[in-house]
C-alpha atoms as a PDB file:
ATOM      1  CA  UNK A   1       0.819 139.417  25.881  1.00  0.00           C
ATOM      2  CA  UNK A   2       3.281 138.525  28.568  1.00  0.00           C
ATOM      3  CA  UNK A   3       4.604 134.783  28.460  1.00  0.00           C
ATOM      4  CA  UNK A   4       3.135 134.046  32.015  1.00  0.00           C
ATOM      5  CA  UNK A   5      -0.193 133.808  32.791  1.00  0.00           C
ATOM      6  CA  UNK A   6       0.210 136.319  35.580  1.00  0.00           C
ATOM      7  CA  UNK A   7       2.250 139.176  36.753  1.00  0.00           C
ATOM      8  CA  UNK A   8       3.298 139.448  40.670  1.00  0.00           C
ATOM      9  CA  UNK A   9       1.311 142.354  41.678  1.00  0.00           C
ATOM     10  CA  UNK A  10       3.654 144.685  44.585  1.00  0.00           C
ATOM     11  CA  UNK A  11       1.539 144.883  47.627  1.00  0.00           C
ATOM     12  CA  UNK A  12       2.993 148.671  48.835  1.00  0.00           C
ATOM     13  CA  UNK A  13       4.611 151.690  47.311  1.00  0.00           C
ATOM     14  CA  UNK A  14       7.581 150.814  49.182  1.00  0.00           C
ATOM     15  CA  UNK A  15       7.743 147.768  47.232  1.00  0.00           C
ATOM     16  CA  UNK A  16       6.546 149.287  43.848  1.00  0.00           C
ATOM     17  CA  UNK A  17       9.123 151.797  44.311  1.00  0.00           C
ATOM     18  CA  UNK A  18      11.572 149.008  44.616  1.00  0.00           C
ATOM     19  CA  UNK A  19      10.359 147.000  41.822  1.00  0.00           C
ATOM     20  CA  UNK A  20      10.532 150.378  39.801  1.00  0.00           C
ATOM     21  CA  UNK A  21      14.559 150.889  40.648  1.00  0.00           C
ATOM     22  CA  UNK A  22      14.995 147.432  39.574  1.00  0.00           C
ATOM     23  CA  UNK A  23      13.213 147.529  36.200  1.00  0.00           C
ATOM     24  CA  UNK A  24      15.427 150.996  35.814  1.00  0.00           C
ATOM     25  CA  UNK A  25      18.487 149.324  36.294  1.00  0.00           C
ATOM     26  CA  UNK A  26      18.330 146.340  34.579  1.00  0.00           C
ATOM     27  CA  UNK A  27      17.031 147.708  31.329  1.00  0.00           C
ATOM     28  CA  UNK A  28      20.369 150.105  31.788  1.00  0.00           C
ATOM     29  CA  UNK A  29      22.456 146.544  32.608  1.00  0.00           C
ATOM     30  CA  UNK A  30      21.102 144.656  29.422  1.00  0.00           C
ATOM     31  CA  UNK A  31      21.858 147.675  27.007  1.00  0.00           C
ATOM     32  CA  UNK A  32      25.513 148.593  28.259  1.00  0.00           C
ATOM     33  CA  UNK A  33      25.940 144.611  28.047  1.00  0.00           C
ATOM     34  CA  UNK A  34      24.904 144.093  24.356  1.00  0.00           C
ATOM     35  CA  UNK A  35      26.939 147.768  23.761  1.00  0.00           C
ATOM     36  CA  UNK A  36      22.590 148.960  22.464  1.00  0.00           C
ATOM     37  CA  UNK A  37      21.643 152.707  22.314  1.00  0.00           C
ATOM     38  CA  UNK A  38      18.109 154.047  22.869  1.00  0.00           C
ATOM     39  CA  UNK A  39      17.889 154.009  19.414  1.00  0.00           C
ATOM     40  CA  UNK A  40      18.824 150.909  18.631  1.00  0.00           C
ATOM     41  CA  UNK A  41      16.380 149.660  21.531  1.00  0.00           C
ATOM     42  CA  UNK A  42      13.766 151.375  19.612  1.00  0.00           C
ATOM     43  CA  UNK A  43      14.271 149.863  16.155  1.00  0.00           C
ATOM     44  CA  UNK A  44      14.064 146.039  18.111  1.00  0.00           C
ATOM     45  CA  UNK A  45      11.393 146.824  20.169  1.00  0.00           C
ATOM     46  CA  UNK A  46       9.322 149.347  18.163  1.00  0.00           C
ATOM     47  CA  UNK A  47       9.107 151.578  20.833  1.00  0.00           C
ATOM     48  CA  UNK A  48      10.219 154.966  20.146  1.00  0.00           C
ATOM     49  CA  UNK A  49      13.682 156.068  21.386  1.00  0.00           C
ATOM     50  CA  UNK A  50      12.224 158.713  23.093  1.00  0.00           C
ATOM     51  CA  UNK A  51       9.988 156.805  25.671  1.00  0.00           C
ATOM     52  CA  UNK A  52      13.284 154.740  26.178  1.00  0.00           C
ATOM     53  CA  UNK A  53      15.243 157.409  27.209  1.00  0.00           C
ATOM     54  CA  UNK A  54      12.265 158.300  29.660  1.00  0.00           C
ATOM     55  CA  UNK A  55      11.871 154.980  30.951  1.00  0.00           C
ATOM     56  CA  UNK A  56      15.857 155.180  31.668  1.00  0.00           C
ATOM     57  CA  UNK A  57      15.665 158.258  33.576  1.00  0.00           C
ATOM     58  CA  UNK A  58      12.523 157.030  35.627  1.00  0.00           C
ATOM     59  CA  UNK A  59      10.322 159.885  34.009  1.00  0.00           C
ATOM     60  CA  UNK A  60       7.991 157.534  32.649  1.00  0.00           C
ATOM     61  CA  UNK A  61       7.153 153.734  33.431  1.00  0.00           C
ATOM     62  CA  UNK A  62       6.250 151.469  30.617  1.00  0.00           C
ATOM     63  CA  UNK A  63       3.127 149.863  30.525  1.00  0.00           C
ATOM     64  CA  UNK A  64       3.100 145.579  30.582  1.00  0.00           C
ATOM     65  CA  UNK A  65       2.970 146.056  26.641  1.00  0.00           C
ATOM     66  CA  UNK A  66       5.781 148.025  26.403  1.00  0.00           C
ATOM     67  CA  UNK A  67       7.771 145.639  28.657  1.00  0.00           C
ATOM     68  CA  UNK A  68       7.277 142.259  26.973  1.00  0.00           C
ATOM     69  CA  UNK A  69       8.452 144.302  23.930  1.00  0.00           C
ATOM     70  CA  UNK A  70      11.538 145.469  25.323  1.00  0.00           C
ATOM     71  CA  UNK A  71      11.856 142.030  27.139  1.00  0.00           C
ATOM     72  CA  UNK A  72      11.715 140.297  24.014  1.00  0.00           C
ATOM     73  CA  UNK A  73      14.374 142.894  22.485  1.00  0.00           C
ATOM     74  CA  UNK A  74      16.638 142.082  24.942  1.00  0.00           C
ATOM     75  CA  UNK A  75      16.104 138.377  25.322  1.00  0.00           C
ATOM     76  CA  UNK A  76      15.001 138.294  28.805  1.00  0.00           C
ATOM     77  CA  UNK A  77      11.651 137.027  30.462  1.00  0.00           C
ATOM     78  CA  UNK A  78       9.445 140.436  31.326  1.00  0.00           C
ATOM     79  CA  UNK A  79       9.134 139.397  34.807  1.00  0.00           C
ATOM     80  CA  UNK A  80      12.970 139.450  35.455  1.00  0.00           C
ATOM     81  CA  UNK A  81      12.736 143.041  33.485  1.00  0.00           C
ATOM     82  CA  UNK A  82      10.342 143.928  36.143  1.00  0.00           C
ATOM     83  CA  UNK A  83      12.914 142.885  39.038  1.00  0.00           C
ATOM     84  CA  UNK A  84      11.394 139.361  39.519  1.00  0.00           C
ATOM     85  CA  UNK A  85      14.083 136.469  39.144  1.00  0.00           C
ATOM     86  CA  UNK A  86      13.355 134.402  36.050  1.00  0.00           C
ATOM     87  CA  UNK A  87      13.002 131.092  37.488  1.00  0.00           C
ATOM     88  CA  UNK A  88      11.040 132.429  40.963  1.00  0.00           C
ATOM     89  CA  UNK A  89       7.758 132.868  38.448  1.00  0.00           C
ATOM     90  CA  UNK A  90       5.676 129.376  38.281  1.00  0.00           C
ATOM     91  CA  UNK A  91       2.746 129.079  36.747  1.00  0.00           C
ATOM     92  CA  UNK A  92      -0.642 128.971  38.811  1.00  0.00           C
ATOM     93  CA  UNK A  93      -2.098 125.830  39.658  1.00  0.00           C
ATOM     94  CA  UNK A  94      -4.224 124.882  36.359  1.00  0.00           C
ATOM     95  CA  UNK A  95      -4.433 121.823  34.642  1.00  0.00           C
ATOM     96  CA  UNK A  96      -3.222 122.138  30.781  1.00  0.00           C
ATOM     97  CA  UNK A  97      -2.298 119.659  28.679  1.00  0.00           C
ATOM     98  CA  UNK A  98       1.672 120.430  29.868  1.00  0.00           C
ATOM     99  CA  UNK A  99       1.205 119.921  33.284  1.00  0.00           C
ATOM    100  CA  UNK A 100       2.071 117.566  35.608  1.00  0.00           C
ATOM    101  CA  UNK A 101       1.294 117.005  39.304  1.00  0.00           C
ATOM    102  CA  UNK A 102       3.764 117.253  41.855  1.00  0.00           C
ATOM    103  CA  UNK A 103       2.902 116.202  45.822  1.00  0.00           C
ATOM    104  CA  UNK A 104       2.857 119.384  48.268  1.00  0.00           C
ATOM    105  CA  UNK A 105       4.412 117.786  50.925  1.00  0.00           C
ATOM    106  CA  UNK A 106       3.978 120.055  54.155  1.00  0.00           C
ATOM    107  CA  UNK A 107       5.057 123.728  55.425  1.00  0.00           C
ATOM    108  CA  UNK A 108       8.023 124.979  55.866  1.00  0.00           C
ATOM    109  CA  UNK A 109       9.437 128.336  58.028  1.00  0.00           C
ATOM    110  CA  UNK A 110      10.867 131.223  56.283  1.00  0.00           C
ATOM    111  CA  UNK A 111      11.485 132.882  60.035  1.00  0.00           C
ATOM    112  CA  UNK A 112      13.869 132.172  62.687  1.00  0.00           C
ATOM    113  CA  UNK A 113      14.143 128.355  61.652  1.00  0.00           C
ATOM    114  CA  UNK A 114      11.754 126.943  64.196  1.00  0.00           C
ATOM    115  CA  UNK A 115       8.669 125.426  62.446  1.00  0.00           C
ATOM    116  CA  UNK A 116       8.824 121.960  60.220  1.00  0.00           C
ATOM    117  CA  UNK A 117       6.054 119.726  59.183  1.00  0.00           C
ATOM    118  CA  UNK A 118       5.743 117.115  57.123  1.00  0.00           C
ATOM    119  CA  UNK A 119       2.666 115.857  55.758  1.00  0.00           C
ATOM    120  CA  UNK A 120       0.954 115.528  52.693  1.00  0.00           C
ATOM    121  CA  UNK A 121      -1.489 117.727  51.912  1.00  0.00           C
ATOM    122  CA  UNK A 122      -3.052 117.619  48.383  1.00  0.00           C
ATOM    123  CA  UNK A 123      -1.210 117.881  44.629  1.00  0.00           C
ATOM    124  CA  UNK A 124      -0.343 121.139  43.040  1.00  0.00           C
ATOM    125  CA  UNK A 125       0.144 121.293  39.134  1.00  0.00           C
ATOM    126  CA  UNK A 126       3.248 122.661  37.373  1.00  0.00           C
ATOM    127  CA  UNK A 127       4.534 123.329  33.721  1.00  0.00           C
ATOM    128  CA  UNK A 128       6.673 120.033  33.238  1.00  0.00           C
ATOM    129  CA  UNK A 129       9.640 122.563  31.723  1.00  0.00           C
ATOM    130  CA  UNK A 130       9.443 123.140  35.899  1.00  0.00           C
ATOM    131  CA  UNK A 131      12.268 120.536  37.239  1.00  0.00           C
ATOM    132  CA  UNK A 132      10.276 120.359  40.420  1.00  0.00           C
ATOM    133  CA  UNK A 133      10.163 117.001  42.417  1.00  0.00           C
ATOM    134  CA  UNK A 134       7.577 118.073  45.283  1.00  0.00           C
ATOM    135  CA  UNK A 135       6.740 121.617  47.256  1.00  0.00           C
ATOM    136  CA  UNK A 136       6.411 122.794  50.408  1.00  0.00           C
ATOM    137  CA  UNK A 137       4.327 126.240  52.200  1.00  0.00           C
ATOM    138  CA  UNK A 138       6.275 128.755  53.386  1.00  0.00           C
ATOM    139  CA  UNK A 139       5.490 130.320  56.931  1.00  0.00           C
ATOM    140  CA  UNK A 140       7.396 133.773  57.591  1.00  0.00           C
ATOM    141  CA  UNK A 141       8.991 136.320  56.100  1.00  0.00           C
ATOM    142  CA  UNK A 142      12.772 136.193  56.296  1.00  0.00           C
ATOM    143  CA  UNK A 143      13.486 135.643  52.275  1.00  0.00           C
ATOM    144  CA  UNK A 144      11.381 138.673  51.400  1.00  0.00           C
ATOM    145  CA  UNK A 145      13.947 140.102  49.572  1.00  0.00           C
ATOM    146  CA  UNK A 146      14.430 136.948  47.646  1.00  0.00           C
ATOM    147  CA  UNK A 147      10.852 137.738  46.397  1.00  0.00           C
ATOM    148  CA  UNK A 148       9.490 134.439  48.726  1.00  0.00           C
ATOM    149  CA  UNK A 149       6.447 135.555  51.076  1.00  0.00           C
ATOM    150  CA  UNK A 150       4.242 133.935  53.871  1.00  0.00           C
ATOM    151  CA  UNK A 151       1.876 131.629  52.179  1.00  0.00           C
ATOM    152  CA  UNK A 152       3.475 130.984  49.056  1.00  0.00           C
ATOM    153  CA  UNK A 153       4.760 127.825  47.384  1.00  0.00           C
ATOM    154  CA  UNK A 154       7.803 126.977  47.299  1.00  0.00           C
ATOM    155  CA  UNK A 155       8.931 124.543  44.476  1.00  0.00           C
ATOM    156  CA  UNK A 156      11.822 122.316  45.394  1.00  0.00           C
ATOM    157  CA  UNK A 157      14.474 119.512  43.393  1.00  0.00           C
ATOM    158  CA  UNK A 158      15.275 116.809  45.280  1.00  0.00           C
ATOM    159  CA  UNK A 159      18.422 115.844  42.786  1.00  0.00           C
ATOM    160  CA  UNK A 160      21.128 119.176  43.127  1.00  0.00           C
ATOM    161  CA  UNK A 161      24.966 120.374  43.462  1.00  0.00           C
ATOM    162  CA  UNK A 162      25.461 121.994  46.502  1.00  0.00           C
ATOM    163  CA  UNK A 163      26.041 125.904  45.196  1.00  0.00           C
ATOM    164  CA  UNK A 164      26.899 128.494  47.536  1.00  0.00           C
ATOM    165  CA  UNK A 165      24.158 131.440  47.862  1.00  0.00           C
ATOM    166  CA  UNK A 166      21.800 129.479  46.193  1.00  0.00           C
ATOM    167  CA  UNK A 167      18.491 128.739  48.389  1.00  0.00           C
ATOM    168  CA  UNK A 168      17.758 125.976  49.845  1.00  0.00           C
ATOM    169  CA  UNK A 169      15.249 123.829  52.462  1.00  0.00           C
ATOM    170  CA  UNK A 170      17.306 122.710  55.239  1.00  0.00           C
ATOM    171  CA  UNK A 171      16.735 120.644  58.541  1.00  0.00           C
ATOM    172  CA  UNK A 172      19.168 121.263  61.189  1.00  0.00           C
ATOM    173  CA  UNK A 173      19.578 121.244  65.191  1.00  0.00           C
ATOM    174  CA  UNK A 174      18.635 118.867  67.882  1.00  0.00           C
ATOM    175  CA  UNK A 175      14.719 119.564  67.468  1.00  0.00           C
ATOM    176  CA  UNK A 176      15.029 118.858  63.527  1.00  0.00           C
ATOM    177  CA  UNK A 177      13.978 122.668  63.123  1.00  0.00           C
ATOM    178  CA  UNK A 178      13.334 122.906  59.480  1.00  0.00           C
ATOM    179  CA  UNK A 179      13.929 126.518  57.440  1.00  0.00           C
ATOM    180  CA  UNK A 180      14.177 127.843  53.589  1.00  0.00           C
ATOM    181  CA  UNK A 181      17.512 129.941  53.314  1.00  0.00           C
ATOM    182  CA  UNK A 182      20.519 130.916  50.911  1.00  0.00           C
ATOM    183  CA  UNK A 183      23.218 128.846  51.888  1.00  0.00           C
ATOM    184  CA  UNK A 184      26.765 129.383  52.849  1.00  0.00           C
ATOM    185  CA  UNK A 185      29.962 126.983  53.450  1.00  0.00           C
ATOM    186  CA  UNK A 186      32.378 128.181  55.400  1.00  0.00           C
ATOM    187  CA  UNK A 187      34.584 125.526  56.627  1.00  0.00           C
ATOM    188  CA  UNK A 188      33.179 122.990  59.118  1.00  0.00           C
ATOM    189  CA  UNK A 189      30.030 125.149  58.951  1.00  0.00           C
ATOM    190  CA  UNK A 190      27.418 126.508  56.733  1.00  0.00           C
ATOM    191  CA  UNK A 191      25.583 129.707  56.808  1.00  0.00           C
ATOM    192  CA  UNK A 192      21.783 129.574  56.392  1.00  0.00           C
ATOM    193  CA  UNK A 193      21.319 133.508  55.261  1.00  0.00           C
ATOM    194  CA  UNK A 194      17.778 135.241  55.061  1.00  0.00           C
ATOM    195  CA  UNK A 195      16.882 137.578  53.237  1.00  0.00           C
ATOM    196  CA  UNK A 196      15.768 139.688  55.356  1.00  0.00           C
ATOM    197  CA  UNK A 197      17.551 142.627  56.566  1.00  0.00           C
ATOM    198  CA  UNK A 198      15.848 142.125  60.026  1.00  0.00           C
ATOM    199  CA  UNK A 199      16.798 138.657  60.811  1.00  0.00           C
ATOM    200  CA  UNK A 200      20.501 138.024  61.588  1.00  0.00           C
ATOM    201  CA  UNK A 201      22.215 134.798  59.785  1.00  0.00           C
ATOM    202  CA  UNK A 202      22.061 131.099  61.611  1.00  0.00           C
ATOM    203  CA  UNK A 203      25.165 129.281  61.975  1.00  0.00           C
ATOM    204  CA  UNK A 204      25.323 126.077  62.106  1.00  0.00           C
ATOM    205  CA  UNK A 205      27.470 123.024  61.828  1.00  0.00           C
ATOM    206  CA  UNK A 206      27.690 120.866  58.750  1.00  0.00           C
ATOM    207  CA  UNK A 207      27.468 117.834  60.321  1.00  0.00           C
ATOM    208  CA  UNK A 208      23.622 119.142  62.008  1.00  0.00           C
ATOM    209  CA  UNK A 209      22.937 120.139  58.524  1.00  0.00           C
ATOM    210  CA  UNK A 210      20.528 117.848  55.846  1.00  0.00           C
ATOM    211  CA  UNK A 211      19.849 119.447  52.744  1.00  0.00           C
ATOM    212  CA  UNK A 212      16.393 118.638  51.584  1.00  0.00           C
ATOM    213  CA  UNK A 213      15.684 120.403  48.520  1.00  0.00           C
ATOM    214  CA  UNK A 214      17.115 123.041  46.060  1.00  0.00           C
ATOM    215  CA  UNK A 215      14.466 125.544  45.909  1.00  0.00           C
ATOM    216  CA  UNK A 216      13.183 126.000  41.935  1.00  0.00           C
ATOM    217  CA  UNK A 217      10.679 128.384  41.796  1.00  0.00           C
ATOM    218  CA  UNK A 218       8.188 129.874  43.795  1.00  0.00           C
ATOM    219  CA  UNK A 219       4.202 130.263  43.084  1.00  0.00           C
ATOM    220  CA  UNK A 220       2.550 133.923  44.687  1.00  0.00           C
ATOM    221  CA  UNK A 221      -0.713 133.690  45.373  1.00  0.00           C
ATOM    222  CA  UNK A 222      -2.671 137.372  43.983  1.00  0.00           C
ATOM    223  CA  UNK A 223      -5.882 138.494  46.034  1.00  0.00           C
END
């Protein structure tokens, strides 16, 4: 069983393809790190050296089984094995006896930087190991590649160090526009990048800049 309660399903082949690369390469990153041989895979994971050596080459895919084993081999969570970032994966809104409410606080753009609001609208429930103070809707899709999509949820921490290319909710400009981005300081000025291939970085000056939130995790929605 894999230790989160879902698994982010890829919506296209281009994506699965993608997510398929990923899983390739860091299974290859994590056994050149801890010096591990196919074989050596095989005796942690019980999963025979063979199938390894297929999964490395991209011959074969492992089932979700097969990938909490070697995720557990290799001391990683089997989302990030699967090309997810660890802490992007939050458990879905259900009450447990671990969870604790946190106030979804309005939407915010994951575009051009243009849309902001700010209004509560309801309570959403997180593991408390999740160092989340509120959360926010994201419209758009310039962090994509960051694995953040319209409509999700983005989980934020009101209490951070400011890191450079880690992501963050910003408010900037004359008009308060309000956007999620990794951020950048360069100088006098920060850089708000998406990720996004089609959207082009926003530049702006640190003085227009207020940090609202270090983004913590994100929560998909699956239809």
């Amino acid at each position: 069983m894999s230790v989160f309660p879902y698994i982010i399903k890829p919506s296209s082949l281009g994506e699965i393809i993608i997510m398929k690369e990923k899983l390739i390469s860091r299974l290859k990153m994590l056994m050149e790190k801890n010096n591990m041989t196919a074989a050596e895979l095989s005796r942690k994971s019980g999963i025979r050296a063979s199938s390894i050596s297929d999964y490395l080459t991209g011959k074969y895919e492992p089932k979700q089984d097969k990938i909490d084993r070697l995720a557990q081999a290799l001391n990683v969570s089997p989302a990030w094995l699967m090309g997810y970032e660890h802490k992007r994966c939050i458990p879905s809104n259900i009450i447990t006896p671990g969870a604790i409410p946190i106030p979804i606080l309005g939407e915010i753009c994951a575009g051009d930087g243009v849309y902001g609001e700010e209004n509560f609208k309801g309570m959403f429930f997180i593991d408390q190991s999740v160092k989340a103070d509120y959360c926010l809707i994201v419209h758009g899709d310039s962090m994509i590649d960051a694995g953040i999509y319209d409509g999700d949820i983005a989980f934020l921490q009101k209490d951070f160090e400011l890191i450079d290319g880690e992501i963050y909710a910003v408010v900037f400009g004359a008009e308060d526009s309000a956007t999620l981005k990794q951020l950048y300081r360069d100088g006098k000025t920060v850089i708000l990048q998406p990720c996004n291939k089609e959207y082009k970085p926003i530049i702006v000056d640190y003085v227009d800049l207020y940090v609202v939130g270090l983004l913590v995790g994100v929560y998909h929605k699956i239809d």
